[in-house]
PDB file of N, CA and C in Angstrom:
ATOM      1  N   UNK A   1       5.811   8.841   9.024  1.00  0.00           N
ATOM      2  CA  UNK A   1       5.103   7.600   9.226  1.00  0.00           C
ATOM      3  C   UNK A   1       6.112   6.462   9.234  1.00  0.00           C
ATOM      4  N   UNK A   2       5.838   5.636   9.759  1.00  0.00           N
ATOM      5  CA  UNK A   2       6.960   4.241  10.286  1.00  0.00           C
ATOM      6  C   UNK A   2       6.381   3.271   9.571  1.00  0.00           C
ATOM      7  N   UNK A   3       7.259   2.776   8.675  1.00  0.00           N
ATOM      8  CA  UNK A   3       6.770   1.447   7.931  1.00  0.00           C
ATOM      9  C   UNK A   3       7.861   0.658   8.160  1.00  0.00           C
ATOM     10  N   UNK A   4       7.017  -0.872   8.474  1.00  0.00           N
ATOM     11  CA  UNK A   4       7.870  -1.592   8.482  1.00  0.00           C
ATOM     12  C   UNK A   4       7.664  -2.856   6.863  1.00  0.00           C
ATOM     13  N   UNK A   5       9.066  -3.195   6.738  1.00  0.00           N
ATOM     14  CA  UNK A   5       9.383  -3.496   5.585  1.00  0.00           C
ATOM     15  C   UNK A   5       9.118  -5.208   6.042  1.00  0.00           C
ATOM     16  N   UNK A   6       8.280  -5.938   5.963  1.00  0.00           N
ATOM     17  CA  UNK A   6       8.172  -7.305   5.732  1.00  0.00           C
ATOM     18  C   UNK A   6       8.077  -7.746   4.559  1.00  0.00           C
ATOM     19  N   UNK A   7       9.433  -9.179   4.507  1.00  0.00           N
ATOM     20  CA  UNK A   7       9.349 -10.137   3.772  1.00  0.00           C
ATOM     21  C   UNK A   7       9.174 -11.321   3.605  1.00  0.00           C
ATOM     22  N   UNK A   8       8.267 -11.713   4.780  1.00  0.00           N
ATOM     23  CA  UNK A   8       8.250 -13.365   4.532  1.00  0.00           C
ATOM     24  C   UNK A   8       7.004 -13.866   5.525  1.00  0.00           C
ATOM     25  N   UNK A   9       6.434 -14.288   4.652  1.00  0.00           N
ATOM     26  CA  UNK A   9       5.161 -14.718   5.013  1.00  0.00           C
ATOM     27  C   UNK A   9       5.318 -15.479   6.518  1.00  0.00           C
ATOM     28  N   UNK A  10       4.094 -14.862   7.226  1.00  0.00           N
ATOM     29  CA  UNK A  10       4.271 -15.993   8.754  1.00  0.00           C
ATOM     30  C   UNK A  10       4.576 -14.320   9.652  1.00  0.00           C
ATOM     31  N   UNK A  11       4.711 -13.188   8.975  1.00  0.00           N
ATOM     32  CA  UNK A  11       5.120 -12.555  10.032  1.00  0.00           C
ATOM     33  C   UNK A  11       3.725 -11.361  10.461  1.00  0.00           C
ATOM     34  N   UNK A  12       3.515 -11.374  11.309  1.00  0.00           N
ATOM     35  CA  UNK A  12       2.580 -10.533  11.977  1.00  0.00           C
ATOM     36  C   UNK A  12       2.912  -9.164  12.421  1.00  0.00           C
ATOM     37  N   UNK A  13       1.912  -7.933  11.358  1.00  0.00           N
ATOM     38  CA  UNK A  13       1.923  -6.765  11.507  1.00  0.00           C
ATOM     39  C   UNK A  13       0.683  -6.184  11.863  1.00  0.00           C
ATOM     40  N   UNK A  14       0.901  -4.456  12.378  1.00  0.00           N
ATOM     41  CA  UNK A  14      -0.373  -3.959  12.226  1.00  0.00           C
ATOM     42  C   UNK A  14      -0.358  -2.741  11.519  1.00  0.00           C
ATOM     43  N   UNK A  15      -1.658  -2.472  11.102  1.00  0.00           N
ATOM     44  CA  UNK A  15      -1.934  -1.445  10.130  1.00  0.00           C
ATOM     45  C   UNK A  15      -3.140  -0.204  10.658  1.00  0.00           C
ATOM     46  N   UNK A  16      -2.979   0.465   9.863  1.00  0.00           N
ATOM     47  CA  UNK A  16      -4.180   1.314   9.749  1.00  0.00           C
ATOM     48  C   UNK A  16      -5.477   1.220   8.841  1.00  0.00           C
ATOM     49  N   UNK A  17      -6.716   1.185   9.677  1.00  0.00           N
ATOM     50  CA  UNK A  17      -7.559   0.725   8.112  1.00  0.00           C
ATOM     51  C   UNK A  17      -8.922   1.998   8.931  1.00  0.00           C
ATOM     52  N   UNK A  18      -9.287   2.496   7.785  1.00  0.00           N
ATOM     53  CA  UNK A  18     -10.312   3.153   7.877  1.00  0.00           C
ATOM     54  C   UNK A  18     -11.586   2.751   7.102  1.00  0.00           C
ATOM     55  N   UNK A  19     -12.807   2.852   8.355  1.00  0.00           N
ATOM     56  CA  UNK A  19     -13.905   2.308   7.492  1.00  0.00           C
ATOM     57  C   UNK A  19     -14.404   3.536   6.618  1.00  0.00           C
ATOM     58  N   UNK A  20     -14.861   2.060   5.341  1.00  0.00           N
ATOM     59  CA  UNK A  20     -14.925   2.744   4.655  1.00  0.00           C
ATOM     60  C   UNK A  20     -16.530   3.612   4.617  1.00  0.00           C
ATOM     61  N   UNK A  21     -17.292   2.878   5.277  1.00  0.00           N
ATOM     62  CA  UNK A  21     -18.627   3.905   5.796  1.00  0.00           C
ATOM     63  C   UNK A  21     -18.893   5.065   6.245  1.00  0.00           C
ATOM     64  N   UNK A  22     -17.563   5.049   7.350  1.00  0.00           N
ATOM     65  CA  UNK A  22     -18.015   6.272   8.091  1.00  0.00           C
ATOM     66  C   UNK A  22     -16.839   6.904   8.317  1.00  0.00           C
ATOM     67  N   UNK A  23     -16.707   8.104   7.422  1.00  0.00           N
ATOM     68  CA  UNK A  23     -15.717   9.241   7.481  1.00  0.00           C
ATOM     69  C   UNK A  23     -14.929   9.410   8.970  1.00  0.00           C
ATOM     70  N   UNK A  24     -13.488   9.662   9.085  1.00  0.00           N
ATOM     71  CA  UNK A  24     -13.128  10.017  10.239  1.00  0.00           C
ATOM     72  C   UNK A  24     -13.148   8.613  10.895  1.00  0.00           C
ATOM     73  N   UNK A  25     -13.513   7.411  10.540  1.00  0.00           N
ATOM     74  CA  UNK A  25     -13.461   6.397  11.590  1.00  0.00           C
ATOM     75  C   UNK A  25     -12.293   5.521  11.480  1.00  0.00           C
ATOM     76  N   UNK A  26     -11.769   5.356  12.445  1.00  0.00           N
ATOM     77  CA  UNK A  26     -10.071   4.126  11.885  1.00  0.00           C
ATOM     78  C   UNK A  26      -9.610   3.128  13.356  1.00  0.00           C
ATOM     79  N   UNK A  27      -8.715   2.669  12.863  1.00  0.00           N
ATOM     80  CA  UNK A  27      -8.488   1.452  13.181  1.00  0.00           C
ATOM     81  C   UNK A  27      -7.309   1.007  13.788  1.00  0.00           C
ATOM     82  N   UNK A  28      -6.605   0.533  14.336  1.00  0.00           N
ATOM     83  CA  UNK A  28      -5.155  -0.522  14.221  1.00  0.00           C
ATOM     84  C   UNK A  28      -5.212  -2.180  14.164  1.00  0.00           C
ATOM     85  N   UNK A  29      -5.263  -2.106  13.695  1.00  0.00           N
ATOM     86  CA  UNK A  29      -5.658  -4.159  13.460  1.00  0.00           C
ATOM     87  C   UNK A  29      -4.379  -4.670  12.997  1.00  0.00           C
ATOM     88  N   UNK A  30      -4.277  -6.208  14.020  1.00  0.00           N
ATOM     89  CA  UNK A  30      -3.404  -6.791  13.724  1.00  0.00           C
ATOM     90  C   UNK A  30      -3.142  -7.599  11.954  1.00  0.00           C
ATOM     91  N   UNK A  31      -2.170  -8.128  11.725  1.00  0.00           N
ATOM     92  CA  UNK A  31      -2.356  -9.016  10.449  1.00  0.00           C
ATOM     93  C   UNK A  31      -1.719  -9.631  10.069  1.00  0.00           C
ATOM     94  N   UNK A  32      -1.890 -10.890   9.366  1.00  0.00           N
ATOM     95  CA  UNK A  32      -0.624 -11.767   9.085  1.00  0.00           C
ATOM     96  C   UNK A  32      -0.359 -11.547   7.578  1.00  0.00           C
ATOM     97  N   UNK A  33       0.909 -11.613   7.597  1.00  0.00           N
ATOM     98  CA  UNK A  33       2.098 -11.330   5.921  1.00  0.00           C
ATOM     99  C   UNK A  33       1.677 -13.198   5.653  1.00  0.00           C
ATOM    100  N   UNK A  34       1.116 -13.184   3.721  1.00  0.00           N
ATOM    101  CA  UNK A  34       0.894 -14.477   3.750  1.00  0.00           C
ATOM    102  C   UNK A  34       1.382 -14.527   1.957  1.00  0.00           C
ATOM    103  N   UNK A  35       1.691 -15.704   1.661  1.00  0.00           N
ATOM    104  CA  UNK A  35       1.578 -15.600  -0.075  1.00  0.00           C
ATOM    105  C   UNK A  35      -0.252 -14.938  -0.672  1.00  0.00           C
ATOM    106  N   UNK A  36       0.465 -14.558  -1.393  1.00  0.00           N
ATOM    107  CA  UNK A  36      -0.943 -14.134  -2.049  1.00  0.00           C
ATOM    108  C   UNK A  36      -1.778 -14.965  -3.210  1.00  0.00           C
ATOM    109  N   UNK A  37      -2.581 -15.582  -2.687  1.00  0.00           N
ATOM    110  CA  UNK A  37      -3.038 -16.419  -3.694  1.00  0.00           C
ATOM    111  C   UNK A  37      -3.854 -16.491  -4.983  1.00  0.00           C
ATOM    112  N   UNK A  38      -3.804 -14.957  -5.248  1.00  0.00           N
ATOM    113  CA  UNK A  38      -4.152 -14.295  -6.563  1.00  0.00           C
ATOM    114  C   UNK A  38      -3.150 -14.213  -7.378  1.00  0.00           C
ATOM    115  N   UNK A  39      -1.848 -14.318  -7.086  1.00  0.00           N
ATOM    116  CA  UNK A  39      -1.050 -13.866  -7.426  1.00  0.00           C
ATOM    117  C   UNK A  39       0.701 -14.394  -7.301  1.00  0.00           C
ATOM    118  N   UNK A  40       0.567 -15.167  -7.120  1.00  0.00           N
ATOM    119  CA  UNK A  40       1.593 -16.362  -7.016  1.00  0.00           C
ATOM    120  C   UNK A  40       2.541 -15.211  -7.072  1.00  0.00           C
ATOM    121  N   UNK A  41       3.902 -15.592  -6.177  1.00  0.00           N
ATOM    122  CA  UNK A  41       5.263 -15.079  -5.575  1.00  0.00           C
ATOM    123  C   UNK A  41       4.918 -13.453  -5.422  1.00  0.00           C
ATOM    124  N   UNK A  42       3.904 -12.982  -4.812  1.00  0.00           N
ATOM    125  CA  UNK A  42       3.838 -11.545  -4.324  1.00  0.00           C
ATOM    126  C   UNK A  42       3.284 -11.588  -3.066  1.00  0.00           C
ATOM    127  N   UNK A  43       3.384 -11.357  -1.940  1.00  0.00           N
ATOM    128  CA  UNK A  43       3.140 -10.996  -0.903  1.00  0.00           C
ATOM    129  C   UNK A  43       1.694 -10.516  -0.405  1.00  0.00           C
ATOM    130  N   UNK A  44       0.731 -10.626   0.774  1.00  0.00           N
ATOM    131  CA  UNK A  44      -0.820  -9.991   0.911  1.00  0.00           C
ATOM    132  C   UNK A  44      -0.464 -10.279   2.472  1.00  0.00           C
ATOM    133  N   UNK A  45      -1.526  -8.899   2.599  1.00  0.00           N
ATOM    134  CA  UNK A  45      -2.071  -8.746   3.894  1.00  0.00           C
ATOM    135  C   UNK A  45      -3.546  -9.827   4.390  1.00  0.00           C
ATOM    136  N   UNK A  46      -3.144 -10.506   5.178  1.00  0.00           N
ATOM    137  CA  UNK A  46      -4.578 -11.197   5.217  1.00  0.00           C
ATOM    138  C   UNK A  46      -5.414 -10.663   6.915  1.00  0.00           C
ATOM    139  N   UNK A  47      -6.370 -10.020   6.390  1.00  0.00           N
ATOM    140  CA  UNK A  47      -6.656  -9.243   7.590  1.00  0.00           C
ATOM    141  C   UNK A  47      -8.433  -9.415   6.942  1.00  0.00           C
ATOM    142  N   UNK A  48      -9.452  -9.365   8.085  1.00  0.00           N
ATOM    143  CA  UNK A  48     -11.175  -9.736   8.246  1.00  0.00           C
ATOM    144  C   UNK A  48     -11.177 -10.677   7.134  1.00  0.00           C
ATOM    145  N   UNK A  49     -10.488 -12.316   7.007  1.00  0.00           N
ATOM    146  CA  UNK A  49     -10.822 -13.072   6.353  1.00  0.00           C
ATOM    147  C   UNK A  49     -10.596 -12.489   4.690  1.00  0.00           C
ATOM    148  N   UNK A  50      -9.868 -11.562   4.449  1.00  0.00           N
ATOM    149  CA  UNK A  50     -10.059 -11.099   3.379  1.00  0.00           C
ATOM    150  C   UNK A  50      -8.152 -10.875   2.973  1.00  0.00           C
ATOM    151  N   UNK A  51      -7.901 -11.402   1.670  1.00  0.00           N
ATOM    152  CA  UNK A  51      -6.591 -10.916   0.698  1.00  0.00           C
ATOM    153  C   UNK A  51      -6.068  -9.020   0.337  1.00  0.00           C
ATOM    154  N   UNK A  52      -5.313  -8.590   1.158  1.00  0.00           N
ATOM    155  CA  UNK A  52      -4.983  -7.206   0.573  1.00  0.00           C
ATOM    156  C   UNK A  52      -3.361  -7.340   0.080  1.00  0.00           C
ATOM    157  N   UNK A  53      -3.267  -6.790  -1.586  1.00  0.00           N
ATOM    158  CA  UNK A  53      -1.834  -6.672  -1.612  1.00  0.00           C
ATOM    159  C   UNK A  53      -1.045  -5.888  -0.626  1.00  0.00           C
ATOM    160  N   UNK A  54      -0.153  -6.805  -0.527  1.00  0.00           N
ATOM    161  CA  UNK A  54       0.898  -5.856   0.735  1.00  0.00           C
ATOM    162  C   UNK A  54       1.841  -5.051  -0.424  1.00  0.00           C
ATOM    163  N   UNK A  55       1.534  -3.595  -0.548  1.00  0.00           N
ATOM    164  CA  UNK A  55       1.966  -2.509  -1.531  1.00  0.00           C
ATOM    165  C   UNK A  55       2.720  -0.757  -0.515  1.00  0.00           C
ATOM    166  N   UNK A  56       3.670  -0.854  -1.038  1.00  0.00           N
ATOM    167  CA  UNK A  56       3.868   0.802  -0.180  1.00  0.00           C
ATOM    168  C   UNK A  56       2.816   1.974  -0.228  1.00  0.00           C
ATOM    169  N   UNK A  57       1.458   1.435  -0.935  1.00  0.00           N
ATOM    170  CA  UNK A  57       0.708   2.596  -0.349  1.00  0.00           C
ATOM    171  C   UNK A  57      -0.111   2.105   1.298  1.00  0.00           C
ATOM    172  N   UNK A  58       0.399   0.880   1.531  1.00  0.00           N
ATOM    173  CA  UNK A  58      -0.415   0.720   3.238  1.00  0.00           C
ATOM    174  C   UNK A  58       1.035   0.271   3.625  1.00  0.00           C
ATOM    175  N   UNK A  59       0.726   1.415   5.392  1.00  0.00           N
ATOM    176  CA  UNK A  59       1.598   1.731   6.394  1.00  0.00           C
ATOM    177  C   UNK A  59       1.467   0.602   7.110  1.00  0.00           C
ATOM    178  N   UNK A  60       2.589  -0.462   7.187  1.00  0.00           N
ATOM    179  CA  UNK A  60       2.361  -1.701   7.877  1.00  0.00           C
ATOM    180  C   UNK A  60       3.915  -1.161   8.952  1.00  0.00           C
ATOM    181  N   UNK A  61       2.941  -1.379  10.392  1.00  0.00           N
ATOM    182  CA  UNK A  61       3.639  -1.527  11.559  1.00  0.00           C
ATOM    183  C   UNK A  61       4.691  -2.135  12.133  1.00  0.00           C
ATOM    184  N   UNK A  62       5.438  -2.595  12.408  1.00  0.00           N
ATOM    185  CA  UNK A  62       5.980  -4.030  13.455  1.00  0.00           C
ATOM    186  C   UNK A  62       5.539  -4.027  14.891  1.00  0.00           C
ATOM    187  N   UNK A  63       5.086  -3.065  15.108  1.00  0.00           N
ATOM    188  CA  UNK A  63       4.296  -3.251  16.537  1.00  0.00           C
ATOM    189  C   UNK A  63       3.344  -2.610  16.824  1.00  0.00           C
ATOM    190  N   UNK A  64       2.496  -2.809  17.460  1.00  0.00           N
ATOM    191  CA  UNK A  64       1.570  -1.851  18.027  1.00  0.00           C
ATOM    192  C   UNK A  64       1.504  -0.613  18.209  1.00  0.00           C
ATOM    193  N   UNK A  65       2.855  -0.796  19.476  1.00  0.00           N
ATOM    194  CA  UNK A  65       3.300   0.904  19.556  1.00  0.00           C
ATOM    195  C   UNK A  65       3.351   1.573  18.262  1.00  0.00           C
ATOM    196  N   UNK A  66       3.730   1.213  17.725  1.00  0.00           N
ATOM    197  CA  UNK A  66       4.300   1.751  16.572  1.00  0.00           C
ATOM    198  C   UNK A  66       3.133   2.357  15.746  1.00  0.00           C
ATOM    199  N   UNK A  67       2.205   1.496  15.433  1.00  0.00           N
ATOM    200  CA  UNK A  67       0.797   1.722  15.109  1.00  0.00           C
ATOM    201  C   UNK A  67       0.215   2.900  15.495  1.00  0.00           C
ATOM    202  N   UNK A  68       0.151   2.478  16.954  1.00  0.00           N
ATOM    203  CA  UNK A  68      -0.804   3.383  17.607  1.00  0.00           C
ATOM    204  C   UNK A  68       0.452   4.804  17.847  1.00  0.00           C
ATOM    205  N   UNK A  69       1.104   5.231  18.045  1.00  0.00           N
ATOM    206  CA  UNK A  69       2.212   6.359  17.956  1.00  0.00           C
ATOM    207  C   UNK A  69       1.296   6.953  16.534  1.00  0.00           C
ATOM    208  N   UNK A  70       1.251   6.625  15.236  1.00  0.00           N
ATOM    209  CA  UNK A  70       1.150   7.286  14.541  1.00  0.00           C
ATOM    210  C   UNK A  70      -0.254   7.331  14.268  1.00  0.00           C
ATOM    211  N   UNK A  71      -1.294   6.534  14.677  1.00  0.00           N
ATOM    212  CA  UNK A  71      -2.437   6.667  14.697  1.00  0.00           C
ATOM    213  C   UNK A  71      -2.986   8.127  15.716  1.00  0.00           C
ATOM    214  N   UNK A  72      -2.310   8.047  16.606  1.00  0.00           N
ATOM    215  CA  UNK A  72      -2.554   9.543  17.478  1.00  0.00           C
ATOM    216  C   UNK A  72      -1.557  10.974  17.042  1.00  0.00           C
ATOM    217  N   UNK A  73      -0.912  10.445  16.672  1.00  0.00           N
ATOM    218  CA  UNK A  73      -0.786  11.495  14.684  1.00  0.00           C
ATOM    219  C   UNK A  73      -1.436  11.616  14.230  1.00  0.00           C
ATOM    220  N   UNK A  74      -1.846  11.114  13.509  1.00  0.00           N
ATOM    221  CA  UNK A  74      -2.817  11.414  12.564  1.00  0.00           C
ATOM    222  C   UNK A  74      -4.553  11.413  13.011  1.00  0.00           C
ATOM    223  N   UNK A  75      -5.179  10.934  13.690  1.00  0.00           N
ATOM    224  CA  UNK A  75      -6.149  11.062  14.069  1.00  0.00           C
ATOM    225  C   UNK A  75      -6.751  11.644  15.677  1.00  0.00           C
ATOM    226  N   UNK A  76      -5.557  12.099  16.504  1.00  0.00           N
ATOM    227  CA  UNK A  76      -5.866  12.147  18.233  1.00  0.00           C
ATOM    228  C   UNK A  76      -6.143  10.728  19.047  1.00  0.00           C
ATOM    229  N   UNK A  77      -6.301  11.198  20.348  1.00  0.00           N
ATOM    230  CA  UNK A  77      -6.139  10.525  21.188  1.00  0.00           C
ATOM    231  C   UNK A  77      -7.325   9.303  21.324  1.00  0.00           C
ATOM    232  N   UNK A  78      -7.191   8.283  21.312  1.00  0.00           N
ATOM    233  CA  UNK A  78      -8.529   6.818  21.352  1.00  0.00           C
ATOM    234  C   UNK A  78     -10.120   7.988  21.877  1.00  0.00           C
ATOM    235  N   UNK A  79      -9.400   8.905  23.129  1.00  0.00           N
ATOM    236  CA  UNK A  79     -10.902   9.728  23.277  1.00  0.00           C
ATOM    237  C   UNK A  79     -11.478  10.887  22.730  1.00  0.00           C
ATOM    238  N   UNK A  80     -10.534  10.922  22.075  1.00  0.00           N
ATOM    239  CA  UNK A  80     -11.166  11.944  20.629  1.00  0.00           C
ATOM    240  C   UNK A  80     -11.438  10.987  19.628  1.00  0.00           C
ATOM    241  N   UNK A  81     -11.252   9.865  19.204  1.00  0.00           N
ATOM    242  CA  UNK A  81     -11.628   9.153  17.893  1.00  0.00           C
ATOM    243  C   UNK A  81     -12.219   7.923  18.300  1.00  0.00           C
ATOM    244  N   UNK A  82     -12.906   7.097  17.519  1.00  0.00           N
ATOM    245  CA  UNK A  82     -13.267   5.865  17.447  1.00  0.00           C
ATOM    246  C   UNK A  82     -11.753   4.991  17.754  1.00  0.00           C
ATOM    247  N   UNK A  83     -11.586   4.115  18.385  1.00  0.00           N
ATOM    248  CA  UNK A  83     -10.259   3.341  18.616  1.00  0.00           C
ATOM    249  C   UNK A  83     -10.242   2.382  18.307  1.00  0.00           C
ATOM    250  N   UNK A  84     -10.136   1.014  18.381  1.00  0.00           N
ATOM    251  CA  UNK A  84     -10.676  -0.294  18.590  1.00  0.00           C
ATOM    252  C   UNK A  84      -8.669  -0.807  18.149  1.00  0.00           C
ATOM    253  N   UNK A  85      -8.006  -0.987  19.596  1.00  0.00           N
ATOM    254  CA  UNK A  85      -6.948  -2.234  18.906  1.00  0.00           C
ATOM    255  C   UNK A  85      -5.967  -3.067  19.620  1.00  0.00           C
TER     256      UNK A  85
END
């Protein structure tokens, strides 16, 4: 899996996010690296209006490709899976 290592807020990645409703369903969504405002001098993902710590257990991208390369790893091709990105 390809992670990219961001440090400084302002920079735009994408990730993998699976809903959490419906088994088997996932994602690539873009997101911006921002201060975290729970948490003064630590880093968050700010992705659907919502704060996620940016932590090495989520696979953050630097590009799309990059994203989607390992999204069809791990899950098949956009026409075998739900896609959306």
């Amino acid at each position: 899996m390809s992670v990219f290592k961001s440090d400084k807020p302002g920079d735009i990645v994408y990730v993998m996010i699976r809903n959490p409703h419906v088994q088997g369903v996932a994602n690539v969504q873009e997101a911006a690296v921002v201060e975290n405002p729970e948490a003064p001098g630590e880093l968050a993902l700010f992705l659907y209006e919502t704060y996620y710590p940016l932590n090495e257990d989520i696979a953050v991208y630097g590009t799309m490709e990059e994203a989607q390369q390992d999204y069809i790893e791990a899950f098949g091709t956009p026409e075998d899976t739900t896609y959306y990105g």
